[in-house]
C-alpha atoms as a PDB file:
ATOM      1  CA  UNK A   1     -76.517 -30.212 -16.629  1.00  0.00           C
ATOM      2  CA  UNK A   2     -74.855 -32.521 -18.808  1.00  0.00           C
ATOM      3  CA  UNK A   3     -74.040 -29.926 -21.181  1.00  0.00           C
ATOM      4  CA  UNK A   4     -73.236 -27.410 -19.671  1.00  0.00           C
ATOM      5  CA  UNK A   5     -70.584 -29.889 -18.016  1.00  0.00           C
ATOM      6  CA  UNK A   6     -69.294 -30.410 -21.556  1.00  0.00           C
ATOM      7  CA  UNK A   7     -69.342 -26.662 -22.561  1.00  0.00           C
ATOM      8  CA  UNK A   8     -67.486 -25.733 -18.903  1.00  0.00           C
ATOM      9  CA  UNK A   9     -64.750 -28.883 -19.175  1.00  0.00           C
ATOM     10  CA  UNK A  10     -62.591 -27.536 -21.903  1.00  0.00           C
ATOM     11  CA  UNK A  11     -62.130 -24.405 -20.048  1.00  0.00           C
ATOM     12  CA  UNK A  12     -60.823 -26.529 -16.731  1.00  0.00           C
ATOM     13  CA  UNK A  13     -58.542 -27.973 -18.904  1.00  0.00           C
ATOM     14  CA  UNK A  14     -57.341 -25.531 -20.601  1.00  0.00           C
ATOM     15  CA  UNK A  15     -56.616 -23.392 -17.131  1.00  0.00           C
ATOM     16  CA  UNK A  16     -55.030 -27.176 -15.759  1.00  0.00           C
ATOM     17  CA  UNK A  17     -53.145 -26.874 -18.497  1.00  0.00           C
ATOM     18  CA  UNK A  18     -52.062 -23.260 -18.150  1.00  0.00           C
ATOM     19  CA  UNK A  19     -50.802 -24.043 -14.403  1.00  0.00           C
ATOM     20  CA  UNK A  20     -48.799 -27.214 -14.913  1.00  0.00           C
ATOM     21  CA  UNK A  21     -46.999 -25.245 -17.518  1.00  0.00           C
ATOM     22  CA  UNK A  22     -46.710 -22.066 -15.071  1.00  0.00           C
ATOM     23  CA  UNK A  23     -45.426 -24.895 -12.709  1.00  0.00           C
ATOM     24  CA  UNK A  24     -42.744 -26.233 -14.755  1.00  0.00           C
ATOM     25  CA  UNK A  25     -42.073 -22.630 -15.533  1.00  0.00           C
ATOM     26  CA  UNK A  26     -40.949 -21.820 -12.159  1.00  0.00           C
ATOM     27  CA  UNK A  27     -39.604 -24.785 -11.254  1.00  0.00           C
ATOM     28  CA  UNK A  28     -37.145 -24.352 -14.301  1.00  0.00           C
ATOM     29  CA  UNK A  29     -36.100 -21.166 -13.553  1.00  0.00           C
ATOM     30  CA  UNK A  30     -35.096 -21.917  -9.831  1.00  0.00           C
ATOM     31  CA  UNK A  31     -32.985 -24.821 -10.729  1.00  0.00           C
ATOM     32  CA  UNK A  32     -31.444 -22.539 -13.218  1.00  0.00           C
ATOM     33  CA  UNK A  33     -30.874 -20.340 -10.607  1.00  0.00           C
ATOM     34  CA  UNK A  34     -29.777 -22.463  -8.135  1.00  0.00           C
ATOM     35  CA  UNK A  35     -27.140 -24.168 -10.420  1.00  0.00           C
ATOM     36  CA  UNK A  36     -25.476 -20.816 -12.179  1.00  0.00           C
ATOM     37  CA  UNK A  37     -21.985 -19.765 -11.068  1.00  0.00           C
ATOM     38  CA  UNK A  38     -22.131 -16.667  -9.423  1.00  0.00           C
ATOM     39  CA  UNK A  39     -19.187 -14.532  -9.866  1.00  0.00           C
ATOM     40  CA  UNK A  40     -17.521 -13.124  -6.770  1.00  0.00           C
ATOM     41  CA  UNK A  41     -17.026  -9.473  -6.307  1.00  0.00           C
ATOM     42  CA  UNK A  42     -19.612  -8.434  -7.847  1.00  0.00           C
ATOM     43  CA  UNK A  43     -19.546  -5.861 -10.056  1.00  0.00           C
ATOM     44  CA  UNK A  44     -21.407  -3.283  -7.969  1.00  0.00           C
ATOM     45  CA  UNK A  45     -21.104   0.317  -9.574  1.00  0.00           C
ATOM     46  CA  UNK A  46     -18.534   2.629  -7.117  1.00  0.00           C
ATOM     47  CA  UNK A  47     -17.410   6.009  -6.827  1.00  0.00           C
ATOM     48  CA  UNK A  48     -14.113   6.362  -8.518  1.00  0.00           C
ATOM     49  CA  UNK A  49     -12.015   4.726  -4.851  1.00  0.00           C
ATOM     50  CA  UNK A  50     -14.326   4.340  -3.165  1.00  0.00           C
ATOM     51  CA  UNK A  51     -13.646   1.368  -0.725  1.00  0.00           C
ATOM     52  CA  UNK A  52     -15.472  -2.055  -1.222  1.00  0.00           C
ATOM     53  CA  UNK A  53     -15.354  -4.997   0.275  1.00  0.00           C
ATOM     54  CA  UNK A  54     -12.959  -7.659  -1.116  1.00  0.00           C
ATOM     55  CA  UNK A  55     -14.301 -11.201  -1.103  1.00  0.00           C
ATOM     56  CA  UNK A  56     -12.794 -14.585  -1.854  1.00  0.00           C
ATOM     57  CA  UNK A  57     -11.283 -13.810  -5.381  1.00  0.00           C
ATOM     58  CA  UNK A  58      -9.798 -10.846  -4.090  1.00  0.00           C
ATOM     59  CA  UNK A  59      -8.433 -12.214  -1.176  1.00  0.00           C
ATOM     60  CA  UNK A  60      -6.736 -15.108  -2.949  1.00  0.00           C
ATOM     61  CA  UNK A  61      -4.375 -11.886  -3.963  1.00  0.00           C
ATOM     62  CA  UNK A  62      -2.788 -12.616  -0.132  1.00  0.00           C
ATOM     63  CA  UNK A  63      -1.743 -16.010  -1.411  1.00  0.00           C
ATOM     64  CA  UNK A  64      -0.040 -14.876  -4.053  1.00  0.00           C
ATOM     65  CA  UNK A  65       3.481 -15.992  -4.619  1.00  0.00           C
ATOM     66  CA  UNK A  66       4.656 -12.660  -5.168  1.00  0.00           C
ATOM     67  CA  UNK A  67       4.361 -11.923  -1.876  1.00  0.00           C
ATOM     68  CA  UNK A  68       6.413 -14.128  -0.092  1.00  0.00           C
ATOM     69  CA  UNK A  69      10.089 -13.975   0.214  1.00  0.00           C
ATOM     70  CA  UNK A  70      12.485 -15.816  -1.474  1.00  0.00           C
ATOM     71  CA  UNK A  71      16.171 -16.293  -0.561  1.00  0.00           C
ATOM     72  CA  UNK A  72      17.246 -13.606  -3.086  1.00  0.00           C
ATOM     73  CA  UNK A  73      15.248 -10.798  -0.876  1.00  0.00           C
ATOM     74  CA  UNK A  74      16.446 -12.154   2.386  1.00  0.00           C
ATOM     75  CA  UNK A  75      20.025 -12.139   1.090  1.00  0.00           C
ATOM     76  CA  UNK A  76      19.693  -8.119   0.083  1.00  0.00           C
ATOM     77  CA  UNK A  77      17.999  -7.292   3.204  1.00  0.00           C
ATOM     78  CA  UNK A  78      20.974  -8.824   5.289  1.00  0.00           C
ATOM     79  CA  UNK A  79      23.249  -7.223   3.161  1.00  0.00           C
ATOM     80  CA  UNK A  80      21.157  -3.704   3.371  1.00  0.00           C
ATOM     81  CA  UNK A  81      21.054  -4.336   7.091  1.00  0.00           C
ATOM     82  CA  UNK A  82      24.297  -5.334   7.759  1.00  0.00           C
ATOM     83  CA  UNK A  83      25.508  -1.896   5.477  1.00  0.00           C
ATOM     84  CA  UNK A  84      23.592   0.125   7.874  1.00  0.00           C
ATOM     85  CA  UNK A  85      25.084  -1.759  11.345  1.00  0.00           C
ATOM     86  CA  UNK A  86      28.312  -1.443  10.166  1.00  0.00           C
ATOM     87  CA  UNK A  87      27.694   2.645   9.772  1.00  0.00           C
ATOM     88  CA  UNK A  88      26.002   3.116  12.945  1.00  0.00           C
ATOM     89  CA  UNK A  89      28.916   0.652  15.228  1.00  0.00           C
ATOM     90  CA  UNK A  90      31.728   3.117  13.867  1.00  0.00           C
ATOM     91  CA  UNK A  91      29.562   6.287  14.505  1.00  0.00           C
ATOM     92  CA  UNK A  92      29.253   4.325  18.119  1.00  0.00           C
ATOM     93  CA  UNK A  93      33.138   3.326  18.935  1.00  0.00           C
ATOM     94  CA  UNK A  94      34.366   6.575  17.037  1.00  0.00           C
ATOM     95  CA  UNK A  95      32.134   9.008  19.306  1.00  0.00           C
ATOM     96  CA  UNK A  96      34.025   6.653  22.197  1.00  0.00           C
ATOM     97  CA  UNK A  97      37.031   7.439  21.500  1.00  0.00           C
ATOM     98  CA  UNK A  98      36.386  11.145  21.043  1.00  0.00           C
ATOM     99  CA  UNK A  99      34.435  11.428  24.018  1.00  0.00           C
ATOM    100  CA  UNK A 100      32.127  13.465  20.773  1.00  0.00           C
ATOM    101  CA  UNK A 101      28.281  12.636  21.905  1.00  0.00           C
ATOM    102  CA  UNK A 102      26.354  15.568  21.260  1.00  0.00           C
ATOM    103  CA  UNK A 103      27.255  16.214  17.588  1.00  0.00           C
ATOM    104  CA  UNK A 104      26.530  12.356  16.826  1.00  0.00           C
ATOM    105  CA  UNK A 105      23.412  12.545  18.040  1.00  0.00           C
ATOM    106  CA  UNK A 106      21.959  15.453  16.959  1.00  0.00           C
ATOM    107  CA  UNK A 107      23.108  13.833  13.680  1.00  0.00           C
ATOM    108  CA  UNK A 108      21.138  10.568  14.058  1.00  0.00           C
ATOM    109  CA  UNK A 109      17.704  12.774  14.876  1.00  0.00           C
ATOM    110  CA  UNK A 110      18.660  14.895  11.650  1.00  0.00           C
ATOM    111  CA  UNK A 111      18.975  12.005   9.814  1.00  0.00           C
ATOM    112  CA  UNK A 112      15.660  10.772  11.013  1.00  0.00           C
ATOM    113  CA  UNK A 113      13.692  13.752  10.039  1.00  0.00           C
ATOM    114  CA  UNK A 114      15.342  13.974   6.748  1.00  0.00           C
ATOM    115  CA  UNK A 115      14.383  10.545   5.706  1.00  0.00           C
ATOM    116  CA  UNK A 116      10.700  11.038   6.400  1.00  0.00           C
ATOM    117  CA  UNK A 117      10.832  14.179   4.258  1.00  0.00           C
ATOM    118  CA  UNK A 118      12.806  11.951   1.725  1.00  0.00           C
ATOM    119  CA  UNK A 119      10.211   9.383   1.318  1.00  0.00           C
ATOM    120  CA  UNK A 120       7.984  11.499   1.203  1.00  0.00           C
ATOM    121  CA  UNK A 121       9.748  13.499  -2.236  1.00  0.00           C
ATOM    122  CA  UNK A 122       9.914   9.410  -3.453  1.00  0.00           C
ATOM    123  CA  UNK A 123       6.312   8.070  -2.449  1.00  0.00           C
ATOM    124  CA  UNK A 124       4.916  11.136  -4.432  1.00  0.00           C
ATOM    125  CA  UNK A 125       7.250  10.829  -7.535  1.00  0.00           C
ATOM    126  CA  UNK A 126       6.309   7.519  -8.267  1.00  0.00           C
ATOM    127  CA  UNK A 127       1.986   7.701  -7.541  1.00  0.00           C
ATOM    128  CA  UNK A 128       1.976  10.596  -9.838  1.00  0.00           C
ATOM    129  CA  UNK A 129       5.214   9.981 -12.656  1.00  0.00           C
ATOM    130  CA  UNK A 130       6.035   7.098 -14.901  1.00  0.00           C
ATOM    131  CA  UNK A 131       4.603   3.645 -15.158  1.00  0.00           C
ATOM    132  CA  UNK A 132       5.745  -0.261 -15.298  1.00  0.00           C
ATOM    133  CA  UNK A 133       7.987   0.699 -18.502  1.00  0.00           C
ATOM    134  CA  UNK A 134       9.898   3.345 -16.674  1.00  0.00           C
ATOM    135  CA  UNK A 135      13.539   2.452 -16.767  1.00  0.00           C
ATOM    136  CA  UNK A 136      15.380   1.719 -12.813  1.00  0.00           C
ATOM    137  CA  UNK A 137      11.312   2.656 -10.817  1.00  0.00           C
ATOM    138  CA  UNK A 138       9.270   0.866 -13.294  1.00  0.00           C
ATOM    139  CA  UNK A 139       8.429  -2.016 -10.938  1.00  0.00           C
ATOM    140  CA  UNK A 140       7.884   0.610  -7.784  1.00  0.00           C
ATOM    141  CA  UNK A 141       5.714   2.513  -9.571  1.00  0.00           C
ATOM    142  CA  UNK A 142       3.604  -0.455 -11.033  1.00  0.00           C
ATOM    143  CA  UNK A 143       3.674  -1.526  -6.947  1.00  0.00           C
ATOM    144  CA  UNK A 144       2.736   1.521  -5.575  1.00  0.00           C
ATOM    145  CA  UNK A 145      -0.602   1.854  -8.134  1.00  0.00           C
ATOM    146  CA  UNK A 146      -1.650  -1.417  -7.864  1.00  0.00           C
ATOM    147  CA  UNK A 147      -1.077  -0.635  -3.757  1.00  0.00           C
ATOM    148  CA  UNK A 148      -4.020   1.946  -3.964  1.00  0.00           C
ATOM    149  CA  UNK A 149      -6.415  -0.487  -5.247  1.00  0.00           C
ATOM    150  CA  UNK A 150      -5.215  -3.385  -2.740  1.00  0.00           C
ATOM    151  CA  UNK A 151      -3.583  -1.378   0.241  1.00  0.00           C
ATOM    152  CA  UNK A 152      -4.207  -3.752   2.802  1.00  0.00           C
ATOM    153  CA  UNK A 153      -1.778  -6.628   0.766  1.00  0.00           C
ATOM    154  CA  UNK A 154       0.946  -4.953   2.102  1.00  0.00           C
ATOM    155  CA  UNK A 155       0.023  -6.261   5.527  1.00  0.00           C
ATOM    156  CA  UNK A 156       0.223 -10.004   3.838  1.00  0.00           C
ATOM    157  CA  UNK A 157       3.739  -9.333   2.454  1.00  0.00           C
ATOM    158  CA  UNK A 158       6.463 -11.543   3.979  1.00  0.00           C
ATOM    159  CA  UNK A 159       9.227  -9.044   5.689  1.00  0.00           C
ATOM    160  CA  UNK A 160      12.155  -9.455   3.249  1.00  0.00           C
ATOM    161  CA  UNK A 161       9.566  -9.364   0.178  1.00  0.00           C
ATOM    162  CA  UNK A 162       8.629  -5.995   1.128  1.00  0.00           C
ATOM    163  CA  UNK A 163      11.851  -4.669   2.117  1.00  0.00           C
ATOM    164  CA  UNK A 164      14.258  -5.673  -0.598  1.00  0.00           C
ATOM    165  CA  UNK A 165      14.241  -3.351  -2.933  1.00  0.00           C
ATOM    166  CA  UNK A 166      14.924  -0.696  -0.374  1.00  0.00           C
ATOM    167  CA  UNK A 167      17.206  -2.870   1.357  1.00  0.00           C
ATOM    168  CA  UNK A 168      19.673  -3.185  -2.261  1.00  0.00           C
ATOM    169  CA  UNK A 169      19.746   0.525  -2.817  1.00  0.00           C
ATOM    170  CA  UNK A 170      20.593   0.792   0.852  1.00  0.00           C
ATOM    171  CA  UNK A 171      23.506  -1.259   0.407  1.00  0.00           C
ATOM    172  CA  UNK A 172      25.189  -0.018  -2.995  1.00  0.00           C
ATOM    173  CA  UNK A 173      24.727   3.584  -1.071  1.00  0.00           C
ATOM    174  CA  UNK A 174      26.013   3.147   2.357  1.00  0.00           C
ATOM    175  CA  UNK A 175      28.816   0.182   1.806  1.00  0.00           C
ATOM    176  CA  UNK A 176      30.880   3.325   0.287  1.00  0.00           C
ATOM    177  CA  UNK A 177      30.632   5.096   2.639  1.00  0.00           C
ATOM    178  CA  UNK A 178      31.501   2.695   5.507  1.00  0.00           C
ATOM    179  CA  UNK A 179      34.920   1.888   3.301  1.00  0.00           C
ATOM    180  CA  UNK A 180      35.931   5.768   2.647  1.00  0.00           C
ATOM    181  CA  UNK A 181      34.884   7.551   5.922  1.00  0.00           C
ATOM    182  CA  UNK A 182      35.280   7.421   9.455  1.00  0.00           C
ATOM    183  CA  UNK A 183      34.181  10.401  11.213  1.00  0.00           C
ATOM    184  CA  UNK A 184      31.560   9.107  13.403  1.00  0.00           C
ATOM    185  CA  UNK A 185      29.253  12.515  12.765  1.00  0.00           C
ATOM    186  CA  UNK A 186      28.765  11.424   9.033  1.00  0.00           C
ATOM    187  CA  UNK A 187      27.675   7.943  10.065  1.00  0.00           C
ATOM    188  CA  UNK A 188      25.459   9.151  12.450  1.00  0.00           C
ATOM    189  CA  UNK A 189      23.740  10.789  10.214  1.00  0.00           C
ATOM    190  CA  UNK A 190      23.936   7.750   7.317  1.00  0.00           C
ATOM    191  CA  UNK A 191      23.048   5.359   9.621  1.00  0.00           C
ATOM    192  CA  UNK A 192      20.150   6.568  10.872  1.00  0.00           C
ATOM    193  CA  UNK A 193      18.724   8.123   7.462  1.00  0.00           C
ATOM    194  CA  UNK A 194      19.579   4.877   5.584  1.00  0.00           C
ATOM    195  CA  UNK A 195      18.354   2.637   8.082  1.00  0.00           C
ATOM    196  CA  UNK A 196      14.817   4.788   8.588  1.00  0.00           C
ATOM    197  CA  UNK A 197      14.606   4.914   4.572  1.00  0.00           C
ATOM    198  CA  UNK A 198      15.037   0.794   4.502  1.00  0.00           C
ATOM    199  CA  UNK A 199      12.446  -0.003   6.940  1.00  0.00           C
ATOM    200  CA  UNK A 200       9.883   2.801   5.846  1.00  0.00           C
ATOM    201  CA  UNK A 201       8.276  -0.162   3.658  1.00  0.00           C
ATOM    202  CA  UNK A 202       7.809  -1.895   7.412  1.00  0.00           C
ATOM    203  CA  UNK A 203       6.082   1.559   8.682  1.00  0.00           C
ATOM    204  CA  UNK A 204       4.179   1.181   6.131  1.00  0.00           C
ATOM    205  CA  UNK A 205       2.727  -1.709   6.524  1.00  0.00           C
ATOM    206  CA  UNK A 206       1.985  -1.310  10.165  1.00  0.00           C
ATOM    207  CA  UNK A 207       0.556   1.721   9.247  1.00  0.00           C
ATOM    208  CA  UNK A 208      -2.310  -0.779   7.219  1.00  0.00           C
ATOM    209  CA  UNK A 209      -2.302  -3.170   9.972  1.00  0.00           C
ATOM    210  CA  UNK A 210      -4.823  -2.815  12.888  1.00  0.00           C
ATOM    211  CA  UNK A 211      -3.735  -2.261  16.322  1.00  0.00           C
ATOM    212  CA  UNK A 212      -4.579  -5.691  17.946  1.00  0.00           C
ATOM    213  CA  UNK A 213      -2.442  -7.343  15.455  1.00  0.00           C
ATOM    214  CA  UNK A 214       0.520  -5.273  15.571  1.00  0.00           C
ATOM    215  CA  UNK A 215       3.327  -5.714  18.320  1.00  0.00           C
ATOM    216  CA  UNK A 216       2.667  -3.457  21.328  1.00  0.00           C
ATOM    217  CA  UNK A 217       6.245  -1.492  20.760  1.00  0.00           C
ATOM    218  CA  UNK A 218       4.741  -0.628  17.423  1.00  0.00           C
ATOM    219  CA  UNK A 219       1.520   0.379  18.841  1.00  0.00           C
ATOM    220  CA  UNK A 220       3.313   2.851  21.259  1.00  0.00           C
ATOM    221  CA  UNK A 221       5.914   4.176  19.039  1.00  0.00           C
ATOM    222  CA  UNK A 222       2.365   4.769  16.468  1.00  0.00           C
ATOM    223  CA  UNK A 223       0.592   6.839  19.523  1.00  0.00           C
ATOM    224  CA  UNK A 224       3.790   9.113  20.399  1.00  0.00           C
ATOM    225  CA  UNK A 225       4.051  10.240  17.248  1.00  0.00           C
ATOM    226  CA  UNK A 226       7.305   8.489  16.178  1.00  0.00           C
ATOM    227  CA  UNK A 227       6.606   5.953  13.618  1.00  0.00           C
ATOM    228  CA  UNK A 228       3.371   6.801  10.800  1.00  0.00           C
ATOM    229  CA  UNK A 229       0.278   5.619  12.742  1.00  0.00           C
ATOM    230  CA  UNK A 230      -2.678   4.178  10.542  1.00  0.00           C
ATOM    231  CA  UNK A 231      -5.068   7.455  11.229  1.00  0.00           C
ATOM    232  CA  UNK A 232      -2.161   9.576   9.770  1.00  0.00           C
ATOM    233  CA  UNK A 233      -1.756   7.552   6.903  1.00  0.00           C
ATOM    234  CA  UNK A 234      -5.115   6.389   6.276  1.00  0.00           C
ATOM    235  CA  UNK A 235      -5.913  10.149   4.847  1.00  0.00           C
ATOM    236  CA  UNK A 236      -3.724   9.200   1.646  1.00  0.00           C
ATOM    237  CA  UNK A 237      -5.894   6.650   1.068  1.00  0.00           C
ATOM    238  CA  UNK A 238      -9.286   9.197   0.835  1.00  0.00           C
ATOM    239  CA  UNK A 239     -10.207  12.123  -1.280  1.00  0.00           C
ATOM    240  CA  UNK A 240      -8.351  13.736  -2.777  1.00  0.00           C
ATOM    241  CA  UNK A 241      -5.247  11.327  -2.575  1.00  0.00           C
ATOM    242  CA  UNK A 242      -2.505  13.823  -3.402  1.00  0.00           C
ATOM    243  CA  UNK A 243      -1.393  14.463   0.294  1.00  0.00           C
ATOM    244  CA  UNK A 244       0.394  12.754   3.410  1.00  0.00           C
ATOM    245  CA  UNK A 245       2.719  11.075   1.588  1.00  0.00           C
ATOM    246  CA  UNK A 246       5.961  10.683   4.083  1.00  0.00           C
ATOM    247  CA  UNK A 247       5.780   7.140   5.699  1.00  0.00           C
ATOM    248  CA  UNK A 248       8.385   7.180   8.704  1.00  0.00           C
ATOM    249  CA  UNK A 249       6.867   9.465  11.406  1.00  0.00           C
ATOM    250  CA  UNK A 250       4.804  11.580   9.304  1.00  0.00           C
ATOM    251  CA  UNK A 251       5.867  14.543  11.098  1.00  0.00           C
ATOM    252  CA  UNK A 252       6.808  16.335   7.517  1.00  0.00           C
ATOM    253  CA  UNK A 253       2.801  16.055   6.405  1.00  0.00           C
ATOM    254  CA  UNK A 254       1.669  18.724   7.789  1.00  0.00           C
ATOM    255  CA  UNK A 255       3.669  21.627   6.895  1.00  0.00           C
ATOM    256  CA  UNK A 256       3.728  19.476   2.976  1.00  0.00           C
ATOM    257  CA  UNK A 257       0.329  19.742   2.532  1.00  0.00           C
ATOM    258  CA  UNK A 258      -0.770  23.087   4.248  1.00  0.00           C
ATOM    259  CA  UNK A 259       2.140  24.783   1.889  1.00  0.00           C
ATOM    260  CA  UNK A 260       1.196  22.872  -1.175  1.00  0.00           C
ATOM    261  CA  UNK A 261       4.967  22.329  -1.809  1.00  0.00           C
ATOM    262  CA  UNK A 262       3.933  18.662  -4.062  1.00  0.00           C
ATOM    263  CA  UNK A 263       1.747  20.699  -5.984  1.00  0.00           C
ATOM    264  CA  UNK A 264       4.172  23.450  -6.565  1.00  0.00           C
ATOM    265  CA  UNK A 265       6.451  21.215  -7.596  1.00  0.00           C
ATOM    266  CA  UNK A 266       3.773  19.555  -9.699  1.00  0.00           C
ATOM    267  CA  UNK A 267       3.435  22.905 -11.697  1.00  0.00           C
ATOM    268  CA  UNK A 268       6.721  23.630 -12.139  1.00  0.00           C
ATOM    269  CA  UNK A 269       7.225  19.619 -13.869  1.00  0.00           C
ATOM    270  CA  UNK A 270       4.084  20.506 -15.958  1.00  0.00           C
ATOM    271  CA  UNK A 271       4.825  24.300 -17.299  1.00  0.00           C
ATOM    272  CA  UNK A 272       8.910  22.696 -17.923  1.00  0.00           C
ATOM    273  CA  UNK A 273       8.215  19.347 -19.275  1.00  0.00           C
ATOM    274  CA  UNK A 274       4.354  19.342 -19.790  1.00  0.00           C
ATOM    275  CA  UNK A 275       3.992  16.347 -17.708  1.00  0.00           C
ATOM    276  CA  UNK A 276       0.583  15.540 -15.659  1.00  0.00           C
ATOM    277  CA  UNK A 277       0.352  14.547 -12.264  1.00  0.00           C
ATOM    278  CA  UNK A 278      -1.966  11.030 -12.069  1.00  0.00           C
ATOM    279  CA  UNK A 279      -2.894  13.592  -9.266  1.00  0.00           C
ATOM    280  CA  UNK A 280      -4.504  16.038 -11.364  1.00  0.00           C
ATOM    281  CA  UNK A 281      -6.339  13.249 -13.462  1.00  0.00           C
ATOM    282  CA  UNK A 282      -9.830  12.031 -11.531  1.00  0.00           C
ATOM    283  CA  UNK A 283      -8.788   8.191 -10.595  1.00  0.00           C
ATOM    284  CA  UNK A 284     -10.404   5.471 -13.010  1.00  0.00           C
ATOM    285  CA  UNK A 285     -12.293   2.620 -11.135  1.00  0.00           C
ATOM    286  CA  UNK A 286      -9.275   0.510 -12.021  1.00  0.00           C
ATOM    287  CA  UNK A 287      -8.053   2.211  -8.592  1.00  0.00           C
ATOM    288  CA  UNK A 288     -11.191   2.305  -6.599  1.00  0.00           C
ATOM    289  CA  UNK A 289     -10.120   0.962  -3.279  1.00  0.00           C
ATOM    290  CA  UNK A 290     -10.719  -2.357  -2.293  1.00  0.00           C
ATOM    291  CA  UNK A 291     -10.727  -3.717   1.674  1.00  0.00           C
ATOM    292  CA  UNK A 292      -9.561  -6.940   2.865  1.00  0.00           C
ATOM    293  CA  UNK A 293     -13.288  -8.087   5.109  1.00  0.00           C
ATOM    294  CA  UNK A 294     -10.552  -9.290   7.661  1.00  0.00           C
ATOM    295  CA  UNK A 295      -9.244  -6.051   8.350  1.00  0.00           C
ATOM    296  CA  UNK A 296     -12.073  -4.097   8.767  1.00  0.00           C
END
């Protein structure tokens, strides 16, 4: 018995030994674990824009600085509002006088229309034309691709961040035309358009925003059709992303994209100038949507 206690007691020691390094091991490798840094999003593999969640390095975008407004934008959106007030009081005291209400008017809901159709020509210039080095657009174009990836910031910008730029071309456009004319038809018209084409930036952002957090004016103006609701415009934001690009009522999408008038004119810019669309190109997973977990 004795020896075969000595012949059997290396092997117990030898498999003690084998498990109190196994131990260690393990024990090692979950501290390891349990200290490392874990990078946040992760870098799960996506279908070119397809949406993923944002988490806390993402969101920190809504606390950037370049989203808040600074005196400078607040000082061009007074001016770009107060451009556009002026136009629509003489439209207003001159149809008075006149005693002139149905030409005004008819006017105004031209002007309207028009401006959905015209940001509609502009939103799909700059996703498809130019870049950040563009001369005069640069910075709206740069905007407008990074707004693919994050669409929901838009929601986070501060009111005279987002409506600035707008607001200043409003101005140098309109302030003309309050000094040289006074027929009360033509401001009708310039009033409305101008003023539409200024706050189409704010449309747009409502159109990101969910209902419970928007003002219930905005809400109902959204359901009759009237201002760009967030279904409408949500289909820019899918496959194949070349369509519904007006963003004041939306009521010019339809009859856009069942004509194929953008791609039309896409073809005629490529076969005279043999410039690509970013439409035509499949989108790079530099663009693959990204969704604020708040908003969803």
């Amino acid at each position: 018995m004795s020896a075969m206690s000595q012949n059997l007691h290396p092997f117990r020691l030898s498999h003690h030994v084998h498990k109190c390094k196994l131990r260690t091991a393990l024990h090692m490798r979950m501290a390891n674990t349990a200290t490392t840094k874990v990078s946040f999003p992760l870098q799960i593999p996506t279908s070119p824009r397809s949406p993923t969640i944002a988490t806390s390095t993402t969101l920190n975008l809504a606390n950037d600085p370049s989203l808040r407004s600074t005196w400078e934008h607040r000082a061009w959106v007074a001016s770009g509002c107060t451009s556009v007030l002026v136009s629509l009081l003489k439209s207003m005291t001159g149809a008075a006088n006149s005693g002139m209400w149905l030409e005004p008017l008819f006017m105004g809901l031209l002007g309207y229309v028009l401006a959905d159709l015209g940001t509609g020509v502009y939103h799909w210039a700059i996703d498809n034309y130019g870049d950040a080095s563009t001369p005069v657009f640069g910075s709206q174009i740069e905007a407008f691709q990074g707004h693919h990836k994050w669409p929901w910031t838009i929601t986070r910008r501060q009111f005279a961040n987002n409506l600035h730029a707008l607001a200043r071309a409003t101005m140098f456009v309109v302030i003309p035309m309050d000094l040289a004319i006074a027929d009360p038809v033509v401001h009708a018209f310039v009033g409305v358009c101008a003023g539409c084409i200024m706050f189409s930036q704010q449309f747009h952002a409502w159109a990101h925003g969910t209902k419970s957090r928007l003002p219930p004016m905005v809400v109902a103006l959204q359901d009759a059709g009237l201002l760009i609701s967030r279904t409408k415009h949500g289909a820019h934001h899918r496959a194949p992303f070349d369509n519904n690009y007006c963003i004041v009522s939306g009521v010019w999408n339809e009859f856009l994209d069942e004509h194929k008038v953008f791609e039309a004119m896409e073809m005629v810019v490529f076969f005279k100038y043999g410039v690509r669309p970013r439409s035509w190109s499949e989108p790079n997973s530099d663009w693959a949507e990204e969704m604020d977990a708040s908003l969803t």
